[in-house]
PDB file of N, CA and C in Angstrom:
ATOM      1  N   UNK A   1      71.995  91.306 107.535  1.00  0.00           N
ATOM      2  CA  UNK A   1      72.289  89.919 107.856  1.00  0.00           C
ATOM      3  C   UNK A   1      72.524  89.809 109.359  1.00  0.00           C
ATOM      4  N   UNK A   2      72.107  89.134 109.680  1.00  0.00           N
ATOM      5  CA  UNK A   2      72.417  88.580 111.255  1.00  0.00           C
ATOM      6  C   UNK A   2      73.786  87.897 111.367  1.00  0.00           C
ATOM      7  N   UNK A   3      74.361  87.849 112.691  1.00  0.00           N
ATOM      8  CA  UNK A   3      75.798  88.132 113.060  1.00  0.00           C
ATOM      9  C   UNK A   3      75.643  86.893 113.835  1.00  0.00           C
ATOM     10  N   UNK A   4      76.128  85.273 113.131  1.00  0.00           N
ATOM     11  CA  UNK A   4      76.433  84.678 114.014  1.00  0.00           C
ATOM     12  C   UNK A   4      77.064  84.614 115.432  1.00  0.00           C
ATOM     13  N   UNK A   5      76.585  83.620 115.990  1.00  0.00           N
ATOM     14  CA  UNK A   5      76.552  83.382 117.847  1.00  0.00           C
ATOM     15  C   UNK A   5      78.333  83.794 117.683  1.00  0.00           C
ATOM     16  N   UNK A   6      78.914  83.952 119.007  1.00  0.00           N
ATOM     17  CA  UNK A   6      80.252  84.407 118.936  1.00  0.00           C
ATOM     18  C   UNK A   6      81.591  83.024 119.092  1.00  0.00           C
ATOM     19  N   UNK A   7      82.555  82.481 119.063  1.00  0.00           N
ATOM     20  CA  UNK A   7      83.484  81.558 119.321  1.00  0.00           C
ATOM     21  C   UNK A   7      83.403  81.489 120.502  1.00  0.00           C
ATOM     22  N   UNK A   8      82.735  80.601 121.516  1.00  0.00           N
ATOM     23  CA  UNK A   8      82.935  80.347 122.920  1.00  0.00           C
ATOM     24  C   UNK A   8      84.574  81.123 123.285  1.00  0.00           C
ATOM     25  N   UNK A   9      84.902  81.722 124.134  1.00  0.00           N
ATOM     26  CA  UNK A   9      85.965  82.545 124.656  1.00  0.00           C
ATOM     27  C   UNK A   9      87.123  81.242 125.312  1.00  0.00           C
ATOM     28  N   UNK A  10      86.632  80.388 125.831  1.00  0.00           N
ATOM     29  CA  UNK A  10      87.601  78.892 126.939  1.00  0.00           C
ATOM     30  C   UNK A  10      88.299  78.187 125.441  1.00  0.00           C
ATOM     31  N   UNK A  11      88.014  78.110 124.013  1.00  0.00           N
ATOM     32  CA  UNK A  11      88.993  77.232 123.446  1.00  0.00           C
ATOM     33  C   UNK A  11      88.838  77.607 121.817  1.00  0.00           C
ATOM     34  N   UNK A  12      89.760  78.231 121.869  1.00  0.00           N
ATOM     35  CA  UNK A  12      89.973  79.081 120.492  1.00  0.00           C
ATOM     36  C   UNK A  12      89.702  78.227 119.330  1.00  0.00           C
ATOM     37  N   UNK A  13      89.631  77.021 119.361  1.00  0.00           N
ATOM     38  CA  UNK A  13      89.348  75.588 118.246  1.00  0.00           C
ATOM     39  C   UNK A  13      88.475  75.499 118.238  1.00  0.00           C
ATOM     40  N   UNK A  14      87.139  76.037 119.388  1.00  0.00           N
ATOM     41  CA  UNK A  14      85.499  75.903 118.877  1.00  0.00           C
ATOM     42  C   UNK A  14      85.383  76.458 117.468  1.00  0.00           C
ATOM     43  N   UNK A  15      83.995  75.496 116.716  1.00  0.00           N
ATOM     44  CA  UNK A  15      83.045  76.563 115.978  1.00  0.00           C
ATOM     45  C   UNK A  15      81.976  76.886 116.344  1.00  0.00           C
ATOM     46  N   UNK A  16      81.303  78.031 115.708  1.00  0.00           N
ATOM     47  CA  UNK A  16      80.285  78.222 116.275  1.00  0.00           C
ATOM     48  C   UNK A  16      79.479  77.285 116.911  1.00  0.00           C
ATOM     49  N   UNK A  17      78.344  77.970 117.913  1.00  0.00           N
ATOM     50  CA  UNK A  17      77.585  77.128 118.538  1.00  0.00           C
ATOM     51  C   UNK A  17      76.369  77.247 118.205  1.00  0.00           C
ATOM     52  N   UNK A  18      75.400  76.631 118.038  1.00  0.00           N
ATOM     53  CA  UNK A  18      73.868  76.936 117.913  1.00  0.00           C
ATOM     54  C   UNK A  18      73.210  77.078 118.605  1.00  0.00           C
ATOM     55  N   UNK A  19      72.696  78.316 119.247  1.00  0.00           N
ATOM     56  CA  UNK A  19      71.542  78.391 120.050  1.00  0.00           C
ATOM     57  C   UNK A  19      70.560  77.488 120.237  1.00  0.00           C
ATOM     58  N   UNK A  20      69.490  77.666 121.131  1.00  0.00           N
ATOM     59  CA  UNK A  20      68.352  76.823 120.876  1.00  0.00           C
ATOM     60  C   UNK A  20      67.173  77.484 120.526  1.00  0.00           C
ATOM     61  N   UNK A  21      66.203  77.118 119.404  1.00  0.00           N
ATOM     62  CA  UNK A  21      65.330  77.768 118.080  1.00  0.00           C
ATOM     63  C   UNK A  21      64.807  78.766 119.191  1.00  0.00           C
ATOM     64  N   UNK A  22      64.318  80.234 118.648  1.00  0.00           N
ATOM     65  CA  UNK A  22      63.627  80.988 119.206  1.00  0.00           C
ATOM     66  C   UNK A  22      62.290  80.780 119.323  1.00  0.00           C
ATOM     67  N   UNK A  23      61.536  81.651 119.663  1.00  0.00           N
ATOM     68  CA  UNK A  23      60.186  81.000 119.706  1.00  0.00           C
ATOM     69  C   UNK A  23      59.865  81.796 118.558  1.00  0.00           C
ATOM     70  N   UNK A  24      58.909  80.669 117.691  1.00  0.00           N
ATOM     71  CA  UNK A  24      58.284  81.325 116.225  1.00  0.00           C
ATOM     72  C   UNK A  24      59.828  80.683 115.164  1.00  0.00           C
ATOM     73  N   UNK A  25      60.367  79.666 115.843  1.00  0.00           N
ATOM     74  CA  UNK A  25      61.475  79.432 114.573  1.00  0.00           C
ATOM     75  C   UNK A  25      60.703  79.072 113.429  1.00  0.00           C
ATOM     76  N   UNK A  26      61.614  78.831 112.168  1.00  0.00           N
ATOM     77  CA  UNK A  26      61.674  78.308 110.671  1.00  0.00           C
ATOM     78  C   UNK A  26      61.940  76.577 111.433  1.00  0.00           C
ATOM     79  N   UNK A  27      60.728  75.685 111.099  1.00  0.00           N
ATOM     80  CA  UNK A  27      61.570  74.306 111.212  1.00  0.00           C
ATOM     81  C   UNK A  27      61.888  74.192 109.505  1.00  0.00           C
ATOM     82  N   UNK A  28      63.223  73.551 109.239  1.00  0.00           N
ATOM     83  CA  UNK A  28      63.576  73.241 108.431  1.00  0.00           C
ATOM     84  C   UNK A  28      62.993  71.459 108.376  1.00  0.00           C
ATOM     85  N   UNK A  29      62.746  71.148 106.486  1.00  0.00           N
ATOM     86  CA  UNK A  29      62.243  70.143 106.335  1.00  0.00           C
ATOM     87  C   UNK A  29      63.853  69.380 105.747  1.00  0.00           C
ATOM     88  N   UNK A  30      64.347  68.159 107.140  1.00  0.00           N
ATOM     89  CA  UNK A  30      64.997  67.623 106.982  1.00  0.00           C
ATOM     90  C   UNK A  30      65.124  65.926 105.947  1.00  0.00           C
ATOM     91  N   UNK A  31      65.836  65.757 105.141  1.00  0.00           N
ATOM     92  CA  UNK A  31      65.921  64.788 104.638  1.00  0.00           C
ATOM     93  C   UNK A  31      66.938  63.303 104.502  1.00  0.00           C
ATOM     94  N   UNK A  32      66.730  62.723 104.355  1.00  0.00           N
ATOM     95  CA  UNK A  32      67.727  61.345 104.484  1.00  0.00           C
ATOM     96  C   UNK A  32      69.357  61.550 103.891  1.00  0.00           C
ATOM     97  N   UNK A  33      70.320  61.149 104.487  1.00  0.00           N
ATOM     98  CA  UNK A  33      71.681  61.354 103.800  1.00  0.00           C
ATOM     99  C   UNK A  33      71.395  60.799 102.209  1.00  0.00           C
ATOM    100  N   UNK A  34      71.896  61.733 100.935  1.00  0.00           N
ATOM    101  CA  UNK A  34      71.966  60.826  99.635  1.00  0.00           C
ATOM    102  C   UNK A  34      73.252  59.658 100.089  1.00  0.00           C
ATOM    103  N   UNK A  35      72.808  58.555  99.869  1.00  0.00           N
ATOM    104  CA  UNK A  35      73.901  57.218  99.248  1.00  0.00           C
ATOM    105  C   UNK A  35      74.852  57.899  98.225  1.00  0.00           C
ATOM    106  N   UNK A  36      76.178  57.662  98.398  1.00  0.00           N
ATOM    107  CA  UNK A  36      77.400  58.363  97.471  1.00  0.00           C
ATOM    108  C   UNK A  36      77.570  59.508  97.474  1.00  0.00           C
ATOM    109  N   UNK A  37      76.861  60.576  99.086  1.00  0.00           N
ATOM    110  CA  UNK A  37      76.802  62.254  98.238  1.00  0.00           C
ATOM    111  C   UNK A  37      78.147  62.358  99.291  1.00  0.00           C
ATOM    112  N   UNK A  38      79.020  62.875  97.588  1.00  0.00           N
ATOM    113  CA  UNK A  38      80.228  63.405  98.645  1.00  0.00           C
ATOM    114  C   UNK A  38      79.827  64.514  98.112  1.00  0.00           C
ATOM    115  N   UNK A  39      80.550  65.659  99.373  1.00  0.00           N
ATOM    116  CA  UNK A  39      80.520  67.000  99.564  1.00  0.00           C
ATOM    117  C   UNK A  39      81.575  67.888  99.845  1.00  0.00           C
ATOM    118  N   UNK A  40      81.937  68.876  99.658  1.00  0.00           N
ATOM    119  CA  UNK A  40      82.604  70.129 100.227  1.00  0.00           C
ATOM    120  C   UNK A  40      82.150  70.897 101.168  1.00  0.00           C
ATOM    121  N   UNK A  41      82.928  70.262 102.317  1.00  0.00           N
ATOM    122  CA  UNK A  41      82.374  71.331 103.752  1.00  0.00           C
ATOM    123  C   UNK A  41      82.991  73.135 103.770  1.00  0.00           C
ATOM    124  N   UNK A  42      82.101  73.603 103.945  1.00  0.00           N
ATOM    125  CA  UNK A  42      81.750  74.998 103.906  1.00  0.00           C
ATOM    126  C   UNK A  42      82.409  75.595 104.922  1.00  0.00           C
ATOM    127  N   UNK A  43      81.077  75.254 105.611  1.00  0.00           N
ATOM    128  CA  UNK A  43      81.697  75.677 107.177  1.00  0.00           C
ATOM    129  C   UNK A  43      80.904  75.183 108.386  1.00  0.00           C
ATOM    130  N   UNK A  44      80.853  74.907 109.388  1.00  0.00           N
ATOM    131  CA  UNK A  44      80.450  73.838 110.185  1.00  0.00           C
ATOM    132  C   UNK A  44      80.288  74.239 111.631  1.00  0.00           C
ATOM    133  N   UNK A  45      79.642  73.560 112.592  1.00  0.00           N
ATOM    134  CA  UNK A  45      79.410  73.723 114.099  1.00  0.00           C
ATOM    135  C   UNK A  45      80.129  73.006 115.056  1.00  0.00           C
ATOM    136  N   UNK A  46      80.353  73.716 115.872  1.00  0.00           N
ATOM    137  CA  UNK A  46      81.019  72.837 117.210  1.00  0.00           C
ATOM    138  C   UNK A  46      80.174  71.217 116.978  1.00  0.00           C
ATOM    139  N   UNK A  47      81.284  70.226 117.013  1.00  0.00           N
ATOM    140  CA  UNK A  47      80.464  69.147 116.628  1.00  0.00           C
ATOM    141  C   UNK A  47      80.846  68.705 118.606  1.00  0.00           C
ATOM    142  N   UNK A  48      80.760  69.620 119.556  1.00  0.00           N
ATOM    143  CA  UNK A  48      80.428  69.317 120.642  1.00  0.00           C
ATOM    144  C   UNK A  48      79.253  69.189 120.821  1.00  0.00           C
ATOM    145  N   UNK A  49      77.953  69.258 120.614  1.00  0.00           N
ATOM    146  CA  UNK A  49      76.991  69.894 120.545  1.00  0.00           C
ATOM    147  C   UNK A  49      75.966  68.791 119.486  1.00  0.00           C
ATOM    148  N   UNK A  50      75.137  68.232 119.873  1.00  0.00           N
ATOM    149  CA  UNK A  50      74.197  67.127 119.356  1.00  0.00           C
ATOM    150  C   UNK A  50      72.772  67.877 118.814  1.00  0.00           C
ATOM    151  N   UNK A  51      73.022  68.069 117.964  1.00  0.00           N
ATOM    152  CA  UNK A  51      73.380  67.481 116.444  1.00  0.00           C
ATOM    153  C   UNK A  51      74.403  68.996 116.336  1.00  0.00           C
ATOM    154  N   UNK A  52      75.045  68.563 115.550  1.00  0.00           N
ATOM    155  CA  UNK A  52      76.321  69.412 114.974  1.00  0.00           C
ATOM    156  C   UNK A  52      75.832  69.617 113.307  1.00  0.00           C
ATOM    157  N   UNK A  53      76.320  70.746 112.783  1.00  0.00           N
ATOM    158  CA  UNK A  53      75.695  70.966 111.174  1.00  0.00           C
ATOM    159  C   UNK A  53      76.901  71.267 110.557  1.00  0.00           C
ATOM    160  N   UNK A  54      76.855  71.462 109.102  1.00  0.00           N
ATOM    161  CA  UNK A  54      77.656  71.620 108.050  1.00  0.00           C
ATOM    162  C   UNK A  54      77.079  72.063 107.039  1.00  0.00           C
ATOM    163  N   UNK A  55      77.832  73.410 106.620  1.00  0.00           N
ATOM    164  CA  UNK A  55      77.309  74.080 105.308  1.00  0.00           C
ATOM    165  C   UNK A  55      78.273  73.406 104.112  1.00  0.00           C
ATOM    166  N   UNK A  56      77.239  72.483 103.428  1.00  0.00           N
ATOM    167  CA  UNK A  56      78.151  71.787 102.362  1.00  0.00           C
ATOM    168  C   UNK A  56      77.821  72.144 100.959  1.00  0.00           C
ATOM    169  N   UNK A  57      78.738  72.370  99.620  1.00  0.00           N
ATOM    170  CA  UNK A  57      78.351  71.867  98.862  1.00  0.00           C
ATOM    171  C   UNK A  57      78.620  70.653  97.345  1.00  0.00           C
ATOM    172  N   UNK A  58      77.933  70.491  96.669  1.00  0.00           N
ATOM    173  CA  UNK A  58      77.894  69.416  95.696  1.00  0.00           C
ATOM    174  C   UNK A  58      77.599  69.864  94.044  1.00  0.00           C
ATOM    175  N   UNK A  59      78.180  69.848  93.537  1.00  0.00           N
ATOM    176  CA  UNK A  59      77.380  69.920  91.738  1.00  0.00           C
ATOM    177  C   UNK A  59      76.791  71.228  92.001  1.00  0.00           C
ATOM    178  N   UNK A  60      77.664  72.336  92.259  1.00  0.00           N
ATOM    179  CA  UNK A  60      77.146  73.673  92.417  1.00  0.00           C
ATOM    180  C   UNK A  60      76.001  74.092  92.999  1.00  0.00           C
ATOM    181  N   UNK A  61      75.470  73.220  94.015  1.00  0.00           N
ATOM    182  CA  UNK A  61      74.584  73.523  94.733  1.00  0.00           C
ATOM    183  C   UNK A  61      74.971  73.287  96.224  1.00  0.00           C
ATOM    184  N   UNK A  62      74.120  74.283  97.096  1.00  0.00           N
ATOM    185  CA  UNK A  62      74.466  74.234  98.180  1.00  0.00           C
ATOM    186  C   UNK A  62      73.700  73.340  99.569  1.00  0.00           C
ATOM    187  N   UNK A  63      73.626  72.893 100.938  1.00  0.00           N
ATOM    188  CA  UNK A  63      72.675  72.547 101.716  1.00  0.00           C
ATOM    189  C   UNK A  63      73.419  72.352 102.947  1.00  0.00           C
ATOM    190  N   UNK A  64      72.362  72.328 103.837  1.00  0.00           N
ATOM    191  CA  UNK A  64      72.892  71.787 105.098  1.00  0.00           C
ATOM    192  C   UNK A  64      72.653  70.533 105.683  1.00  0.00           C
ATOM    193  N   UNK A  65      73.921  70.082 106.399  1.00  0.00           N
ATOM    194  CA  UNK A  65      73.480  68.686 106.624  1.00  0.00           C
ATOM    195  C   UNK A  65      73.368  68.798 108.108  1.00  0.00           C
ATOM    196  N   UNK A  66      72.710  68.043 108.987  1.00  0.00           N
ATOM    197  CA  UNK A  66      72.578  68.031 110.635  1.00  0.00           C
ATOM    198  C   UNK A  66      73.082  66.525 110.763  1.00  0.00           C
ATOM    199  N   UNK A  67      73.884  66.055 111.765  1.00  0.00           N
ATOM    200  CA  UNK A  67      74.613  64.942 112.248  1.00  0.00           C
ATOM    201  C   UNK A  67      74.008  64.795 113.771  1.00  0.00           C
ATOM    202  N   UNK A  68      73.537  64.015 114.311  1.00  0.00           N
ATOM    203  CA  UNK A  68      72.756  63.586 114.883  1.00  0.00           C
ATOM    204  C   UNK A  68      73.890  62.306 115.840  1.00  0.00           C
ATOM    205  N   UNK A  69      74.350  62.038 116.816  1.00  0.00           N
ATOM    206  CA  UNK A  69      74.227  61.027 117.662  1.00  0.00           C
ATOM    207  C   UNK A  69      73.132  60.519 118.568  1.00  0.00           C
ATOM    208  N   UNK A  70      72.697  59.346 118.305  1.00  0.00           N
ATOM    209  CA  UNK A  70      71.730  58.726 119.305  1.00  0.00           C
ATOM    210  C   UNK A  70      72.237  57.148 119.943  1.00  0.00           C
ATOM    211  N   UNK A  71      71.963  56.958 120.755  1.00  0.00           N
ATOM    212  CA  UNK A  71      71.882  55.562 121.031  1.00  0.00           C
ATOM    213  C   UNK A  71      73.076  55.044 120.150  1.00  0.00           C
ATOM    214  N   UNK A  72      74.335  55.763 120.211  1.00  0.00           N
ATOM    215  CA  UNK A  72      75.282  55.102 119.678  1.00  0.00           C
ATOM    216  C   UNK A  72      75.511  54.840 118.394  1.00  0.00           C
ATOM    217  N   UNK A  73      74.375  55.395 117.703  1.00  0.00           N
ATOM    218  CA  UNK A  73      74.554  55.840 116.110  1.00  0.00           C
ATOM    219  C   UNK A  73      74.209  56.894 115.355  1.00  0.00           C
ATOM    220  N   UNK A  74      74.978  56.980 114.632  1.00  0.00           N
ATOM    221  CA  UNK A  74      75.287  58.278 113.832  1.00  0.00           C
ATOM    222  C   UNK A  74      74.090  58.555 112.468  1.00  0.00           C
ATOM    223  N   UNK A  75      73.361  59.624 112.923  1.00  0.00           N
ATOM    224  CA  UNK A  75      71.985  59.317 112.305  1.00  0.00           C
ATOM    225  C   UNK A  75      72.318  61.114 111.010  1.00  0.00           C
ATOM    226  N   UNK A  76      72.398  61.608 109.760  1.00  0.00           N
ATOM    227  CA  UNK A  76      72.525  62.504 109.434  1.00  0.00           C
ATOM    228  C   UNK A  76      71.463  62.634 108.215  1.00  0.00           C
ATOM    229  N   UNK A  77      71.434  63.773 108.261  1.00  0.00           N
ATOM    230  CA  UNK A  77      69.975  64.221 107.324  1.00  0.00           C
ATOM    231  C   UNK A  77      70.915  65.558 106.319  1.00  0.00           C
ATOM    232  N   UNK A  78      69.866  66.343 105.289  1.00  0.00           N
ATOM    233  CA  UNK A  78      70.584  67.300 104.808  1.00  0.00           C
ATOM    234  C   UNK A  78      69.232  67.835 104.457  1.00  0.00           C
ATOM    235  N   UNK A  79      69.074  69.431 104.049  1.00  0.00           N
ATOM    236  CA  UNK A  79      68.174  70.125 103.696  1.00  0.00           C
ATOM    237  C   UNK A  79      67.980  70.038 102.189  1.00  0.00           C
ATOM    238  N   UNK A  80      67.433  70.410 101.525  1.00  0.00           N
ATOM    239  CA  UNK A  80      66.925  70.454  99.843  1.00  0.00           C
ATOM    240  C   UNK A  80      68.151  71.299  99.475  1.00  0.00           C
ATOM    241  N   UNK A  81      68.735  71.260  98.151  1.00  0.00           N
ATOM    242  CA  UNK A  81      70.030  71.547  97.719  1.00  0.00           C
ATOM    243  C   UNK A  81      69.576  72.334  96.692  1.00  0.00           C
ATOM    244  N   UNK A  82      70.256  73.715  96.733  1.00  0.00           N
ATOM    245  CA  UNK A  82      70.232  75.172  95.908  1.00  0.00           C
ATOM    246  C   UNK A  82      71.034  75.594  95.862  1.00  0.00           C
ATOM    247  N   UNK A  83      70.429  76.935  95.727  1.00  0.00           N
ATOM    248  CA  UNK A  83      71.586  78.121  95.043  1.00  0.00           C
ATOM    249  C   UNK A  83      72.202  78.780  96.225  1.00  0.00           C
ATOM    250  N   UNK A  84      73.584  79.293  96.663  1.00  0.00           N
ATOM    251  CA  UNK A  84      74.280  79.418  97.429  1.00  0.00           C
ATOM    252  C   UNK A  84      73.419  80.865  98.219  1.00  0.00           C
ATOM    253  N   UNK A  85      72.658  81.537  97.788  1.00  0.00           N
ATOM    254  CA  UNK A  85      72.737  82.802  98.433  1.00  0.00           C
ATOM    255  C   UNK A  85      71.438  82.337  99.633  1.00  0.00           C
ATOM    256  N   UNK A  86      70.345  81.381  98.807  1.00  0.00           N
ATOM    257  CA  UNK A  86      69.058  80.724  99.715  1.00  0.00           C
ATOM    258  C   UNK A  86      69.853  80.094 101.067  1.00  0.00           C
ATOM    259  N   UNK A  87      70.625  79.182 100.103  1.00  0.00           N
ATOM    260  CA  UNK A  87      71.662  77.651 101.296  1.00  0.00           C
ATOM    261  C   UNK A  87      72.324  79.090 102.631  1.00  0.00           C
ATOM    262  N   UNK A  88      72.971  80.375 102.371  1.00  0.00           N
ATOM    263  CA  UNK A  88      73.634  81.158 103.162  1.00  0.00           C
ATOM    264  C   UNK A  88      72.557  81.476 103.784  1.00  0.00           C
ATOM    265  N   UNK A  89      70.969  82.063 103.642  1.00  0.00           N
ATOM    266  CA  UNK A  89      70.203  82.717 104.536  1.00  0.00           C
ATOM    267  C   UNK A  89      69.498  81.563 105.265  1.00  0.00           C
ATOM    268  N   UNK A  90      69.845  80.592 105.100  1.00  0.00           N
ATOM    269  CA  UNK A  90      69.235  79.424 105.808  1.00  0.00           C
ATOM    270  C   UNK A  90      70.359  79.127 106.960  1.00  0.00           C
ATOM    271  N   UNK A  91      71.582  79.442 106.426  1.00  0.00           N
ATOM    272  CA  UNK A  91      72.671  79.049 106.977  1.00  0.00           C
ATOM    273  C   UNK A  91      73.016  80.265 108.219  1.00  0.00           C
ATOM    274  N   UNK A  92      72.579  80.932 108.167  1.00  0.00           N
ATOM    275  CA  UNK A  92      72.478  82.523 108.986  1.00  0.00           C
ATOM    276  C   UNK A  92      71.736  82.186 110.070  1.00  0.00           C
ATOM    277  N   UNK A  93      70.091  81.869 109.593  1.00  0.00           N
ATOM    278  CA  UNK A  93      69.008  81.840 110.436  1.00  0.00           C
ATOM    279  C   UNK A  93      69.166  80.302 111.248  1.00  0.00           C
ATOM    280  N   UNK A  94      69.949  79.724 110.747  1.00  0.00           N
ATOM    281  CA  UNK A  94      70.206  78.512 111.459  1.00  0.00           C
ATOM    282  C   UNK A  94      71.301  78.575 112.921  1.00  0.00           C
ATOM    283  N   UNK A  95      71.952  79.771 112.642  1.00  0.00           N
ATOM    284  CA  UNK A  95      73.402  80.476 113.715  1.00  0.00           C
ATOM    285  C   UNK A  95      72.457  81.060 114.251  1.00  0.00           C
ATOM    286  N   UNK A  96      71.603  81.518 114.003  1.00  0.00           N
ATOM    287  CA  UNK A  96      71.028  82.786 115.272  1.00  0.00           C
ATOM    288  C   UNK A  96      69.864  81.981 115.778  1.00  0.00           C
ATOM    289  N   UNK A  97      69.103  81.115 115.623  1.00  0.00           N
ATOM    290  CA  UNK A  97      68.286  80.528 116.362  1.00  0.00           C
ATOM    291  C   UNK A  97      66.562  80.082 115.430  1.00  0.00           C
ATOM    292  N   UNK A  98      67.154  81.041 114.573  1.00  0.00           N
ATOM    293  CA  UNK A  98      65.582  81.454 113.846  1.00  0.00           C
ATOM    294  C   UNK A  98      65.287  80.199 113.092  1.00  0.00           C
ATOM    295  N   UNK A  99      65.523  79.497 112.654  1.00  0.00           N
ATOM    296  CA  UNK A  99      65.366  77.949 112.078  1.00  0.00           C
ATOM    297  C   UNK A  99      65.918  76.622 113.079  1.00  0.00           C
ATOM    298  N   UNK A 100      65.715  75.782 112.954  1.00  0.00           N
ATOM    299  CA  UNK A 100      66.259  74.526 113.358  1.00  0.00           C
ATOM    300  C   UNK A 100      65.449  73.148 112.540  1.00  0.00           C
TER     301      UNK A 100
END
């Protein structure tokens, strides 16, 4: 398994940060927020950082959502929703650069 990016060292309250995609990334096929999807946040990204993500899950399935600011609105998408071990290697390759 690959070893997420490290806690910026200046403010012990960061979360991780996301690189920017390597060359040859995984694009992930992003989708529209569900209407009513509440979730259980996992674990999540410096939401310093545009778009900021969240490993969430719902009804025993897992996904990631990307949060997006633009032009003053809050635009969020989520990936296709599975089984926790797929949602984690997506969630890996998404910390090290290899997807976006």
């Amino acid at each position: 398994m690959i070893e997420p990016p490290p806690v910026p060292d200046d403010d012990r309250y960061h979360s991780a940060h996301v690189p920017r995609p390597r060359p040859g990334f995984t694009r992930l096929r992003w989708e529209r927020l569900r209407e009513g999807s509440a979730a259980r946040i996992r674990d999540y990204t410096c939401d310093c950082q545009n778009p900021y993500y969240e490993l969430c899950s719902a009804g025993g399935q897992y996904f990631i959502r990307r949060t997006w600011l633009r032009n003053g609105t809050v635009q969020v998408h989520e990936t296709a929703r599975g089984r926790v071990a797929k949602a984690m290697e997506v969630w890996s390759k998404l910390l090290s650069g290899e997807a976006a």
